[in-house]
C-alpha atoms as a PDB file:
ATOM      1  CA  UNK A   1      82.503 116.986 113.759  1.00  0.00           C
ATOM      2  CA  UNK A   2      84.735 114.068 114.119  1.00  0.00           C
ATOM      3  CA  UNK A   3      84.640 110.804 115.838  1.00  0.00           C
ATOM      4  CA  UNK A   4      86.302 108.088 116.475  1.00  0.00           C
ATOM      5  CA  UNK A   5      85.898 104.208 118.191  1.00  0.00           C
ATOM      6  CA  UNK A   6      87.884 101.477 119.321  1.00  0.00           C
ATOM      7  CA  UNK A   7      86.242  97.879 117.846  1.00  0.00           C
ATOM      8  CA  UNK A   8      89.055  96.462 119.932  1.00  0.00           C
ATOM      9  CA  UNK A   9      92.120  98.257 121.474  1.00  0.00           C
ATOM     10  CA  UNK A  10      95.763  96.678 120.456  1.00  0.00           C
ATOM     11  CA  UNK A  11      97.662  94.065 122.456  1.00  0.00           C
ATOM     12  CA  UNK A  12     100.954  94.320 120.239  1.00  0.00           C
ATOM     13  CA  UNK A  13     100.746  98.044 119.707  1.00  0.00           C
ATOM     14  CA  UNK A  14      99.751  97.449 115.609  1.00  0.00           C
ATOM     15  CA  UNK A  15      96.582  99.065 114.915  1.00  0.00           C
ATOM     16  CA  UNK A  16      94.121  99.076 111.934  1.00  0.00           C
ATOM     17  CA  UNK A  17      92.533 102.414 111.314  1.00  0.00           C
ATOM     18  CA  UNK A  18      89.262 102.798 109.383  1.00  0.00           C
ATOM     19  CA  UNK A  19      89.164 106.541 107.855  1.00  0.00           C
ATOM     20  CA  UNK A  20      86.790 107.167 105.179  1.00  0.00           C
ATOM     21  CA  UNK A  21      86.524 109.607 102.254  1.00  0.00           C
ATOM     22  CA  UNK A  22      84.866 113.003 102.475  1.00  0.00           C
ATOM     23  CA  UNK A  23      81.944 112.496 100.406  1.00  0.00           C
ATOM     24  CA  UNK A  24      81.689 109.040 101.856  1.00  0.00           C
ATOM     25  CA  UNK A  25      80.202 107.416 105.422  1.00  0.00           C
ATOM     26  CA  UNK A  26      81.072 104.026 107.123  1.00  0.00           C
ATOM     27  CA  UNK A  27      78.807 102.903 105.058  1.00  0.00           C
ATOM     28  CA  UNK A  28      81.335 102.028 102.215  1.00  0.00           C
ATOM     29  CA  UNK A  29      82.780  99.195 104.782  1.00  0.00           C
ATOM     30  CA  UNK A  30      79.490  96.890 104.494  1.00  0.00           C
ATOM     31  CA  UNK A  31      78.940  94.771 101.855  1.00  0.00           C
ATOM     32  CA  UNK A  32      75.432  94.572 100.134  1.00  0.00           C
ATOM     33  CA  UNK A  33      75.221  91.222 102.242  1.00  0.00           C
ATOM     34  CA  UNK A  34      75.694  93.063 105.717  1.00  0.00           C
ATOM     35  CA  UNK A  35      79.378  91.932 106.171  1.00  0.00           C
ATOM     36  CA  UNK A  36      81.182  95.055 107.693  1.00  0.00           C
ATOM     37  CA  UNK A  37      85.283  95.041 107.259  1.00  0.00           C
ATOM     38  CA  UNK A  38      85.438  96.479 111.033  1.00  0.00           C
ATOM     39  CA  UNK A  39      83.630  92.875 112.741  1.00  0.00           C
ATOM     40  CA  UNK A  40      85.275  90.942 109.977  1.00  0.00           C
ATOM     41  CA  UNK A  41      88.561  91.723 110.785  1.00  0.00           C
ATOM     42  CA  UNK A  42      87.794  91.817 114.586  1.00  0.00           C
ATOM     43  CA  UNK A  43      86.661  88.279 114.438  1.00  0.00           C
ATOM     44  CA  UNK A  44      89.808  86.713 112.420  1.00  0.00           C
ATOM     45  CA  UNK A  45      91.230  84.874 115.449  1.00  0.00           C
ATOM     46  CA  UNK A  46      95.037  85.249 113.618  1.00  0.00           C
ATOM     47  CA  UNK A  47      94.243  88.806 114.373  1.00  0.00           C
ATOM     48  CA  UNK A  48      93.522  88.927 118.096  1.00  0.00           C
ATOM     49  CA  UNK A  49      96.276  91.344 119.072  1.00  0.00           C
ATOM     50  CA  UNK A  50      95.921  93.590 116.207  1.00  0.00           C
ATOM     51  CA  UNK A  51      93.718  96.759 117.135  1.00  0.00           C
ATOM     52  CA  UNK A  52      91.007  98.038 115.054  1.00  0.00           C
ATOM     53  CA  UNK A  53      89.543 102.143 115.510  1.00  0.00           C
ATOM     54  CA  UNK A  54      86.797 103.400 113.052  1.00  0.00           C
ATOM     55  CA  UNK A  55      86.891 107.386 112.507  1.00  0.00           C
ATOM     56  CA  UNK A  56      84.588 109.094 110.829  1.00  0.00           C
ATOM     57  CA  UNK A  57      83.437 112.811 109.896  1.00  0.00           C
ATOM     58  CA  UNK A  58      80.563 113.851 110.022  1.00  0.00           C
ATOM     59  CA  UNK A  59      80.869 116.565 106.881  1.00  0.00           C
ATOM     60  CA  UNK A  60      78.248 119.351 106.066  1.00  0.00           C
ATOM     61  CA  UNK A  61      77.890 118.752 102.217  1.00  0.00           C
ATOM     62  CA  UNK A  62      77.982 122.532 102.105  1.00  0.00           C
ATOM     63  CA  UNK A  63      81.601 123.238 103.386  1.00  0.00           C
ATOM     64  CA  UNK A  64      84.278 125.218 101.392  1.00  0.00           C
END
């Protein structure tokens, strides 16, 4: 299954898509301190316009 989110939809048309690896879960964008790379980005006010969507899938371990 796959899924996908808008942290904030483009005003310029540039986006910043968040895929990550197959063995891996959003997980690996959050630092050990809670920062997440999603909210940090979104809250850099030189990137306002810039649009940021997460994806993720959601793997069975078990898939060929």
């Amino acid at each position: 299954m796959m899924q996908g989110q808008w942290t904030r939809k483009a005003k310029n048309g540039l986006n910043i898509i968040f895929i990550h690896g197959i063995n891996s879960s959003e997980d690996c964008w959050k630092h050990e301190n809670g920062s997440y790379w999603p909210n940090l980005l979104r809250d850099e006010s030189e990137l306002a316009d810039i649009g940021i969507y997460v994806f993720s899938a959601l793997l069975n371990k078990g898939m060929n």
